[in-house]
C-alpha atoms as a PDB file:
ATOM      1  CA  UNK A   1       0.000   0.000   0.000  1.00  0.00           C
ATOM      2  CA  UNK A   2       1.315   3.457  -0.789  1.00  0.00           C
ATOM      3  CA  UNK A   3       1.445   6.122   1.294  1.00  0.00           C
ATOM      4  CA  UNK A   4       0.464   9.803   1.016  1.00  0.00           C
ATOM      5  CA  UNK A   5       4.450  10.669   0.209  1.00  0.00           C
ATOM      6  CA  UNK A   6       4.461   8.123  -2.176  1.00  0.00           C
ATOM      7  CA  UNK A   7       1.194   9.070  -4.266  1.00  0.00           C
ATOM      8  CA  UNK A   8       2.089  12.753  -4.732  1.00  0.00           C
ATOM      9  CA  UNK A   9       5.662  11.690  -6.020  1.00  0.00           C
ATOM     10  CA  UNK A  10       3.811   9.784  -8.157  1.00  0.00           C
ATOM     11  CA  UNK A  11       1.644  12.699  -9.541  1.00  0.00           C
ATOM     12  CA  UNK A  12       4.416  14.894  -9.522  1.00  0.00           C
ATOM     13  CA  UNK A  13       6.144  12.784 -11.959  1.00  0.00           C
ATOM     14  CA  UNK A  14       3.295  12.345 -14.352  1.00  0.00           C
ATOM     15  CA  UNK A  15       2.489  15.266 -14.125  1.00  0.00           C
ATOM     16  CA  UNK A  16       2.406  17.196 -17.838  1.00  0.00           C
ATOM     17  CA  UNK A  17       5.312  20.337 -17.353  1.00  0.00           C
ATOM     18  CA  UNK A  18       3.827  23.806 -17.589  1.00  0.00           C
ATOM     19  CA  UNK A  19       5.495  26.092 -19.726  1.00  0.00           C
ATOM     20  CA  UNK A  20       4.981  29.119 -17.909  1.00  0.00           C
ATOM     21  CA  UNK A  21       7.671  31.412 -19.991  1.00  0.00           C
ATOM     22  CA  UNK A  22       5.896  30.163 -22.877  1.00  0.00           C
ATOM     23  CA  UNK A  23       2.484  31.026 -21.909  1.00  0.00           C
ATOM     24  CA  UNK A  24       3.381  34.404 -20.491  1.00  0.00           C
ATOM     25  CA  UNK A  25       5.149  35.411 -23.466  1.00  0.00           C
ATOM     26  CA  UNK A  26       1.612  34.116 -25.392  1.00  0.00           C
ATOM     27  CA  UNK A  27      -0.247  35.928 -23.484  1.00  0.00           C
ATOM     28  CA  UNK A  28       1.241  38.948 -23.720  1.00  0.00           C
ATOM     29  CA  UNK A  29       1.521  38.634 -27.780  1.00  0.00           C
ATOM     30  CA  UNK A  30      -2.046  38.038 -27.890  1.00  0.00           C
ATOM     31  CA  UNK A  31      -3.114  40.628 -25.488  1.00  0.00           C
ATOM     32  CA  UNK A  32      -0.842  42.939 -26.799  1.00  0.00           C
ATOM     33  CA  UNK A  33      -2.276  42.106 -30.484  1.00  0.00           C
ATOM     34  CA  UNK A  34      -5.714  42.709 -28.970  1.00  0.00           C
ATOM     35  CA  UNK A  35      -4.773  45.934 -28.157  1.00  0.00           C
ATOM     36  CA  UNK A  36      -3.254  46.805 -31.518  1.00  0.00           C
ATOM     37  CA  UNK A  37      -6.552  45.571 -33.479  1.00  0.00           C
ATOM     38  CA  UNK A  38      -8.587  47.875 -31.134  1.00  0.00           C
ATOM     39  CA  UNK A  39      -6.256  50.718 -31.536  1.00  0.00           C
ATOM     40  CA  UNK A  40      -6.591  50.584 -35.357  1.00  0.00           C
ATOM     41  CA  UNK A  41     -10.773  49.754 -35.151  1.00  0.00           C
ATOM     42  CA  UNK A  42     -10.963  52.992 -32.958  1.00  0.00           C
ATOM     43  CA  UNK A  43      -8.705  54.907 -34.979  1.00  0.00           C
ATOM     44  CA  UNK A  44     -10.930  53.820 -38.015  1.00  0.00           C
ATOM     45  CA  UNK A  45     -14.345  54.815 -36.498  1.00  0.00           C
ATOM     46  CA  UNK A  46     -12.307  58.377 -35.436  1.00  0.00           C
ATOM     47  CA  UNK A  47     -11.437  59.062 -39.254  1.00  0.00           C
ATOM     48  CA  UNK A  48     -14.278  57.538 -41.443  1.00  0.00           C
ATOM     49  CA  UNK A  49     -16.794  59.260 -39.028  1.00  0.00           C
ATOM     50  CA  UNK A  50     -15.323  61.807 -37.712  1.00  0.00           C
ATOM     51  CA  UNK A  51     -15.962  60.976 -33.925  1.00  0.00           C
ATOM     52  CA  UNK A  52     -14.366  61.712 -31.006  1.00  0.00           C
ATOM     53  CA  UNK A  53     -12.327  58.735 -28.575  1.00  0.00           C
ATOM     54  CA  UNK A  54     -15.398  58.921 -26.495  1.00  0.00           C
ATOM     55  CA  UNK A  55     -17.965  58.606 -29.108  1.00  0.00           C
ATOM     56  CA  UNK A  56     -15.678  56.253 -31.255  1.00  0.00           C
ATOM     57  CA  UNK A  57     -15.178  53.840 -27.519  1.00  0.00           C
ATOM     58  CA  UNK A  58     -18.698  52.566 -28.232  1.00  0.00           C
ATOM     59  CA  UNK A  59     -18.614  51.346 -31.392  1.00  0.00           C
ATOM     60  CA  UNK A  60     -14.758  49.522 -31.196  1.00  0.00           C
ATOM     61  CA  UNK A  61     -16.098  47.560 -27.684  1.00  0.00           C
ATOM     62  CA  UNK A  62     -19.364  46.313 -29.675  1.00  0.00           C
ATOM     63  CA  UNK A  63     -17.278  45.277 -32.670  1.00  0.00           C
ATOM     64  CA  UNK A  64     -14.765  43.569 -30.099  1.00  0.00           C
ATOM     65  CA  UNK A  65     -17.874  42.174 -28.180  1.00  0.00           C
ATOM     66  CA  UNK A  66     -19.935  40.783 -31.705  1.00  0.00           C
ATOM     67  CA  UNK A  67     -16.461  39.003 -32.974  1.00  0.00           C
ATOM     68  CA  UNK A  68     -15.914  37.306 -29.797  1.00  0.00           C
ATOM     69  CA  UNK A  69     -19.029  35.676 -29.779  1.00  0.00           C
ATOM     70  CA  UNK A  70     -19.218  35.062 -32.975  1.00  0.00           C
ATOM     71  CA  UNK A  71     -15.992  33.347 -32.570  1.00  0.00           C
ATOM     72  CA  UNK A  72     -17.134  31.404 -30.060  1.00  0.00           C
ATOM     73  CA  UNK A  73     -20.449  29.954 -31.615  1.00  0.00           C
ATOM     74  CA  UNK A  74     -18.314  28.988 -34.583  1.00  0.00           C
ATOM     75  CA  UNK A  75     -15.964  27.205 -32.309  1.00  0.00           C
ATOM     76  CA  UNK A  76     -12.983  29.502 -33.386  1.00  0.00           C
ATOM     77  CA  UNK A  77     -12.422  31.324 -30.115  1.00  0.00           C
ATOM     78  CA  UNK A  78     -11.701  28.277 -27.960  1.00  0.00           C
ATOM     79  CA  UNK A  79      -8.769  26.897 -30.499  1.00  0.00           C
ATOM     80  CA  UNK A  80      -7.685  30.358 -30.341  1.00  0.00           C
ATOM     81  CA  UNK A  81      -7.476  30.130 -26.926  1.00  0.00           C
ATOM     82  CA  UNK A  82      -5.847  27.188 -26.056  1.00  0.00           C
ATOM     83  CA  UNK A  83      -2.449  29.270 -27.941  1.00  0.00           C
ATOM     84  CA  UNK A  84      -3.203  32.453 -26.778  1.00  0.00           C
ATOM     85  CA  UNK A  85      -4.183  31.966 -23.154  1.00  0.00           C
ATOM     86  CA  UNK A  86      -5.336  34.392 -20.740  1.00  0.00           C
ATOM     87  CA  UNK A  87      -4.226  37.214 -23.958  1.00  0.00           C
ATOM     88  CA  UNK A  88      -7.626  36.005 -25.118  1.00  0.00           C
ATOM     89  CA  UNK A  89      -9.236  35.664 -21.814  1.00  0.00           C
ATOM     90  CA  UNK A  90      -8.235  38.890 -20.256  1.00  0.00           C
ATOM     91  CA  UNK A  91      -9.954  42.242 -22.028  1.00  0.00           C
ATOM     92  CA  UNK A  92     -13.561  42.334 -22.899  1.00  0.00           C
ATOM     93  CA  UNK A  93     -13.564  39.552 -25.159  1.00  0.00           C
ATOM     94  CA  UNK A  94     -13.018  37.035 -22.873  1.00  0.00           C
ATOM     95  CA  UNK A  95     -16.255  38.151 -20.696  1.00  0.00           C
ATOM     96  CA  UNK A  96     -18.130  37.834 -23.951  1.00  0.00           C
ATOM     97  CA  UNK A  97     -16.805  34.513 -24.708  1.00  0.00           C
ATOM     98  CA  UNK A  98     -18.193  33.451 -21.726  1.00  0.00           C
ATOM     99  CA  UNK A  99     -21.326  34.986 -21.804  1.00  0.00           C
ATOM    100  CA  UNK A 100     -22.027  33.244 -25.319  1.00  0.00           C
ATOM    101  CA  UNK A 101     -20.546  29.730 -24.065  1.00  0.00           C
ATOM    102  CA  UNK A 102     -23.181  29.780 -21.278  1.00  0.00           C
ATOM    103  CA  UNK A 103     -25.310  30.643 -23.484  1.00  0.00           C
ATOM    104  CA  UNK A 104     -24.970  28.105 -25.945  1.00  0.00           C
ATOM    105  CA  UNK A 105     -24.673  25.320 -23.130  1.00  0.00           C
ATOM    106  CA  UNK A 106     -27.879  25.993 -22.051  1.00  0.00           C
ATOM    107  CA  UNK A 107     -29.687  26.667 -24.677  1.00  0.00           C
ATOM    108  CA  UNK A 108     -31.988  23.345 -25.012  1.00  0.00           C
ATOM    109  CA  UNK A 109     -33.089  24.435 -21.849  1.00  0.00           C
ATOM    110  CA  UNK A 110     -35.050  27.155 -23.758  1.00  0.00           C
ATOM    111  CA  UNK A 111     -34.747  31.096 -23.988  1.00  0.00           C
ATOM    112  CA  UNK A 112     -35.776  31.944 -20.159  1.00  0.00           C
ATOM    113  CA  UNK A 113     -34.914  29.041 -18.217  1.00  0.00           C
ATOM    114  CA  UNK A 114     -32.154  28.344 -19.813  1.00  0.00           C
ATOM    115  CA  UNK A 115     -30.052  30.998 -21.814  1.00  0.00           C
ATOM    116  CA  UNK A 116     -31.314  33.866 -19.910  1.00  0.00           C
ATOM    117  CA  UNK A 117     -30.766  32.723 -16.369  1.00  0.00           C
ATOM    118  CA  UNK A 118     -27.611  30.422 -16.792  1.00  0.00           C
ATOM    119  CA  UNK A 119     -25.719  33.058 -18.874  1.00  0.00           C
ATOM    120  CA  UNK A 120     -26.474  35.636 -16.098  1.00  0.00           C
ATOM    121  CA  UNK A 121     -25.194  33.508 -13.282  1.00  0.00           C
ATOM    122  CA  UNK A 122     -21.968  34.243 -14.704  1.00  0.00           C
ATOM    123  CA  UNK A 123     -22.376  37.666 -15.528  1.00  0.00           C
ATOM    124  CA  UNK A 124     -24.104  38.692 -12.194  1.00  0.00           C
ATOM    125  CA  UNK A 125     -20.374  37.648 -10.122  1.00  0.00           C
ATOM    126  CA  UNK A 126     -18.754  39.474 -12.545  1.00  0.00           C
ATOM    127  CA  UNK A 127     -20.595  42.699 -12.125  1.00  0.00           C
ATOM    128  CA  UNK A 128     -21.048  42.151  -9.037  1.00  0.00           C
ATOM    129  CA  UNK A 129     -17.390  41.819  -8.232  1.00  0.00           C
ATOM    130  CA  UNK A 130     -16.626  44.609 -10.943  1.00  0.00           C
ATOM    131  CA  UNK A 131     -19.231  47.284  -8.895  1.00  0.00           C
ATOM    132  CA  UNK A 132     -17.814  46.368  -5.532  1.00  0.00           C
ATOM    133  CA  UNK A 133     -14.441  47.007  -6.799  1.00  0.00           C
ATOM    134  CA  UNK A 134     -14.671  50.096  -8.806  1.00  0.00           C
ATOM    135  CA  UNK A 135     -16.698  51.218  -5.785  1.00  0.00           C
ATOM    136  CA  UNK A 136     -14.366  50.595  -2.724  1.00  0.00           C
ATOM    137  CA  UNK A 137     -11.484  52.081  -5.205  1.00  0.00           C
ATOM    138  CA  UNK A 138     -13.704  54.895  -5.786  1.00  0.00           C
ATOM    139  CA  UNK A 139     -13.201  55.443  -2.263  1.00  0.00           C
ATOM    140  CA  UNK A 140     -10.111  55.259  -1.492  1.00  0.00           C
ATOM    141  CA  UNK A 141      -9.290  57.543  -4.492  1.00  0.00           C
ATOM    142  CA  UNK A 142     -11.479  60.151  -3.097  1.00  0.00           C
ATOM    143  CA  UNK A 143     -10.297  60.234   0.646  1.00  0.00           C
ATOM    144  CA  UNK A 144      -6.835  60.373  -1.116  1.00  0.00           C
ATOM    145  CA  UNK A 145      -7.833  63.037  -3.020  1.00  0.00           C
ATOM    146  CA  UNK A 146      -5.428  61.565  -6.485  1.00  0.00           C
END
């Protein structure tokens, strides 16, 4: 009989090897190719209709938004994902991809009981989360006074 020692060697040595340098410097390519793409889409709103960055913000998030989910009902997103890693995960479309993911898991379930309430479990903790946040920070910025 093996003991506890013994069984986590074990695992240990099975174990697949991370490559964190690898999927740091992924994640930062990606991310930082994100970026890049939504530079240039609000850069493109800013010229071809004359807009502002604030007006022009609205448009390149909803463009950013729409492709991740349509990404991710094709099935394109998640292949993506698996070499670009938290790159993909981190800005806004990430949220969306998992908005649309719940979505589509639940959607036999029909449109109430099953896309609307499942795909809001995981939004509601994010907002949540994201209010309580930008709230105590909020805070602390004003008694600061930055």
């Amino acid at each position: 009989m093996m003991d506890i020692n013994q069984i986590e060697q074990s695992i240990q040595k099975r174990a697949p090897k991370k490559a964190k340098l690898k999927n740091l410097i992924m994640a930062f390519v990606w991310g930082g190719c994100i970026g890049l793409a939504g530079q240039l889409v609000l850069e493109g709103f800013m010229n071809a209709l004359n807009l502002s960055v604030q007006q022009a913000t609205g448009p390149t998030l909803m463009v950013f938004i729409t492709t991740a989910a349509l990404l991710t009902g094709f099935g394109i997103y998640d292949r993506l994902a698996q070499h670009a890693g938290a790159g993909l995960f981190i800005p806004i479309t990430g949220f969306s991809n998992s908005l649309t993911s719940c979505a589509l898991e639940s959607k036999s379930e029909g449109l109430i009981y099953g896309i609307g309430s499942n795909m809001f479990k995981l939004a509601g903790s994010v907002l949540t989360y994201g209010i309580v946040t930008a709230y105590v920070l909020g805070t602390i910025r004003m008694l600061i006074g930055l």
